[in-house]
Protein backbone atom coordinates (compact mmCIF):
# COMPACT_ATOMS: atom_id res chain seq x y z
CA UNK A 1 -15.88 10.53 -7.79
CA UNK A 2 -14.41 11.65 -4.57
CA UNK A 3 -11.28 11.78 -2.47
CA UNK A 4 -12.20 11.27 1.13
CA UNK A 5 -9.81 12.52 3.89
CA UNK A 6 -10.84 12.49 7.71
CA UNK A 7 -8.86 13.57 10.51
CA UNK A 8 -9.49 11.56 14.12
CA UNK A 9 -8.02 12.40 17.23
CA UNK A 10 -6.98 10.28 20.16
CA UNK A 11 -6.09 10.76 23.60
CA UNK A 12 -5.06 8.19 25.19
CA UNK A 13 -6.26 4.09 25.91
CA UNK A 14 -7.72 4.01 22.63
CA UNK A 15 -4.60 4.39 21.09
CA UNK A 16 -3.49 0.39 20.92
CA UNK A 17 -6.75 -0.19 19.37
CA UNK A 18 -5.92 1.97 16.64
CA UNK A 19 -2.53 0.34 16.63
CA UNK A 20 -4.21 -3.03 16.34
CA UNK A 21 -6.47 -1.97 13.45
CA UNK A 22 -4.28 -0.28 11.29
CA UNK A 23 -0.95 -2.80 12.02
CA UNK A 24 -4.13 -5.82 11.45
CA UNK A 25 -2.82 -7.38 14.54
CA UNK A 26 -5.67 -9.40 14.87
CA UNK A 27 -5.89 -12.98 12.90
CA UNK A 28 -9.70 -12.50 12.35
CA UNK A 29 -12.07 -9.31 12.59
CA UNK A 30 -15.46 -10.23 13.90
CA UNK A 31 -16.90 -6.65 13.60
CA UNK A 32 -15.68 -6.61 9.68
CA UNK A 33 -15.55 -10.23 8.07
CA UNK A 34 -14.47 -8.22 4.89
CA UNK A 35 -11.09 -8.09 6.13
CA UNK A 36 -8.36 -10.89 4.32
CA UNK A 37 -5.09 -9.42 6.52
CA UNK A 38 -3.16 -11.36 3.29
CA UNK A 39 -4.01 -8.61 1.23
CA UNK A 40 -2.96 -5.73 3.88
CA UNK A 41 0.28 -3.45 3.24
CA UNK A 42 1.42 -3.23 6.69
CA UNK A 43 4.72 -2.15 7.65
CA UNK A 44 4.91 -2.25 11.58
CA UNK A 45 6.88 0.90 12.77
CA UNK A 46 6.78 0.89 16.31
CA UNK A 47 4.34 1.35 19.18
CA UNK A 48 2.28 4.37 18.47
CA UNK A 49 1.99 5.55 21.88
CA UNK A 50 5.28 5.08 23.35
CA UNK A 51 6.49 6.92 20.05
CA UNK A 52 4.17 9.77 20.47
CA UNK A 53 4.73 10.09 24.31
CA UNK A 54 8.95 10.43 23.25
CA UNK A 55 8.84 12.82 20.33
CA UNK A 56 6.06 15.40 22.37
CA UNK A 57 8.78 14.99 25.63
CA UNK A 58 11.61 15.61 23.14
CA UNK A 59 9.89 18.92 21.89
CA UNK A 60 9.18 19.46 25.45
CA UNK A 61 5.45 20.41 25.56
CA UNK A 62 3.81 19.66 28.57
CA UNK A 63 0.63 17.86 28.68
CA UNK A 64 -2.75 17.20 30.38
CA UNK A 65 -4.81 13.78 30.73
CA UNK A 66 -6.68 15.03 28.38
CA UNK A 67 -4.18 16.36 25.76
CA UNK A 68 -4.39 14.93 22.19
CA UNK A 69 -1.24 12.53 21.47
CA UNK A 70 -2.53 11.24 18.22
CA UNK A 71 -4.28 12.05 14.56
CA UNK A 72 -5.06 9.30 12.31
CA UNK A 73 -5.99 10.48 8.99
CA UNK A 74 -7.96 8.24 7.02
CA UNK A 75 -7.32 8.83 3.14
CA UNK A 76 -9.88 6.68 0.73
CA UNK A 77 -12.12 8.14 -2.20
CA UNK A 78 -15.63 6.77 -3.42
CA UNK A 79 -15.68 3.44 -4.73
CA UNK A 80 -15.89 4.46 -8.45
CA UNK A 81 -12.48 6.07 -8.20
CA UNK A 82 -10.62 2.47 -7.53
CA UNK A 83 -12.61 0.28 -10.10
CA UNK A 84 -10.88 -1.06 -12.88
CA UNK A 85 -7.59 0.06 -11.02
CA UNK A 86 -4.41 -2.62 -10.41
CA UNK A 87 -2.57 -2.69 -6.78
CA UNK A 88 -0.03 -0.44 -8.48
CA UNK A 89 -2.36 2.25 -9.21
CA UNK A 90 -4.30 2.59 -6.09
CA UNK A 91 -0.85 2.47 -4.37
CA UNK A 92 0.52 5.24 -6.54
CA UNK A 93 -2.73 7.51 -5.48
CA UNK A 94 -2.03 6.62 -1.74
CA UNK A 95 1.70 7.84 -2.50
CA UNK A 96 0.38 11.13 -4.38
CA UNK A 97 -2.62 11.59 -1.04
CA UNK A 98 0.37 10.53 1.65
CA UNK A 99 3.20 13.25 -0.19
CA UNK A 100 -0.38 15.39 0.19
CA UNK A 101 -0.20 14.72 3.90
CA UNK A 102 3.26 15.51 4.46
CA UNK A 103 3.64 18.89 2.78
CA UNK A 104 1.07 20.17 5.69
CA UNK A 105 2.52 17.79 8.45
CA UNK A 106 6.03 17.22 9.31
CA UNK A 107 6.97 13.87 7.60
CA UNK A 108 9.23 12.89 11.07
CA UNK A 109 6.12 13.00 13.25
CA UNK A 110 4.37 10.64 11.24
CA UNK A 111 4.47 7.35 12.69
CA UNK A 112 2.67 5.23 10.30
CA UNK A 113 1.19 5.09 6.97
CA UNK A 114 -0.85 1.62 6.09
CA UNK A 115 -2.45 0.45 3.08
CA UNK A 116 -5.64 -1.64 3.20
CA UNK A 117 -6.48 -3.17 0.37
CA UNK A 118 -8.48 -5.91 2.33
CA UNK A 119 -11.62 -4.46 2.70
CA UNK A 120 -14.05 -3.51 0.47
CA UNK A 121 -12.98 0.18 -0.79
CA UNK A 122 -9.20 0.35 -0.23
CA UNK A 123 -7.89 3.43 2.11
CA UNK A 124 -4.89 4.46 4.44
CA UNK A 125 -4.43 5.28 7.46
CA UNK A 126 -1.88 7.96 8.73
CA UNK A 127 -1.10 8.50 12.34
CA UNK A 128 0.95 11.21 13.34
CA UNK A 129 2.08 12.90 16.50
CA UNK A 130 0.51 16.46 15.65
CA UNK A 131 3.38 18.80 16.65
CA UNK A 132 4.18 21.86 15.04
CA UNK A 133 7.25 23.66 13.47
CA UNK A 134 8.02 25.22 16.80
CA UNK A 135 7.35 22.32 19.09
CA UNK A 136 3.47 23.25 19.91
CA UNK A 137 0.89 20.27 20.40
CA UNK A 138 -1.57 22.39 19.46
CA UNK A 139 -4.51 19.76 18.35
């Protein structure tokens, strides 16, 4: 068995489709039928961009076109880990992975931490703006 964690990061455009994956905007996902959005834990927080563009002003770092704005980290493990497991179980191992997260990552820059359990090995996704301590945008 394995924990998975893997860091992405985004620029720019392709932030709103990140938005609209993790947040399960969409009704119906043609590239993953898998998907049942009733069984997603989404709590909408915002618009990822427009909160990442304020807090990096608000520290006051200056940016480029291409400057990274956004990490998503995508916490799961191998299958095996969640069999036999109930809802509360593999949402107490997100908590323990997300409390993980934060002691390396200021909790206030994170802008969203979702729970699907509607595809076929349950995982989360964590976007955060990556500043530093000091107000650096250094990713």
């Amino acid at each position: 068995m394995y924990a998975i964690l893997r860091f992405a990061k985004y620029k720019g455009p392709e932030i709103g489709g990140i938005e609209a994956h993790n947040e399960r905007a969409k009704e119906r996902y043609a590239s993953n039928p898998d998907v049942d959005t009733s069984r997603s834990l989404v709590e909408l927080r915002g618009h990822y961009r427009a909160e990442a563009e304020r807090q990096i002003a608000q520290a006051g770092c200056r940016t480029r076109s291409d400057s990274v704005r956004l990490v998503e980290a995508l916490m799961t493990g191998s299958p095996e880990l969640f069999r036999g497991k109930n809802p509360q179980e593999i949402c107490a191992y997100f908590r323990h992975a997300l409390d993980f997260l934060t002691q390396r990552q200021r909790a206030e820059t994170i802008l969203s931490a979702v729970i699907h359990l509607d595809e076929k090995t349950p995982h989360m996704h964590v976007t955060f703006v990556p500043l530093t301590a000091d107000n650096r945008l250094p990713a």
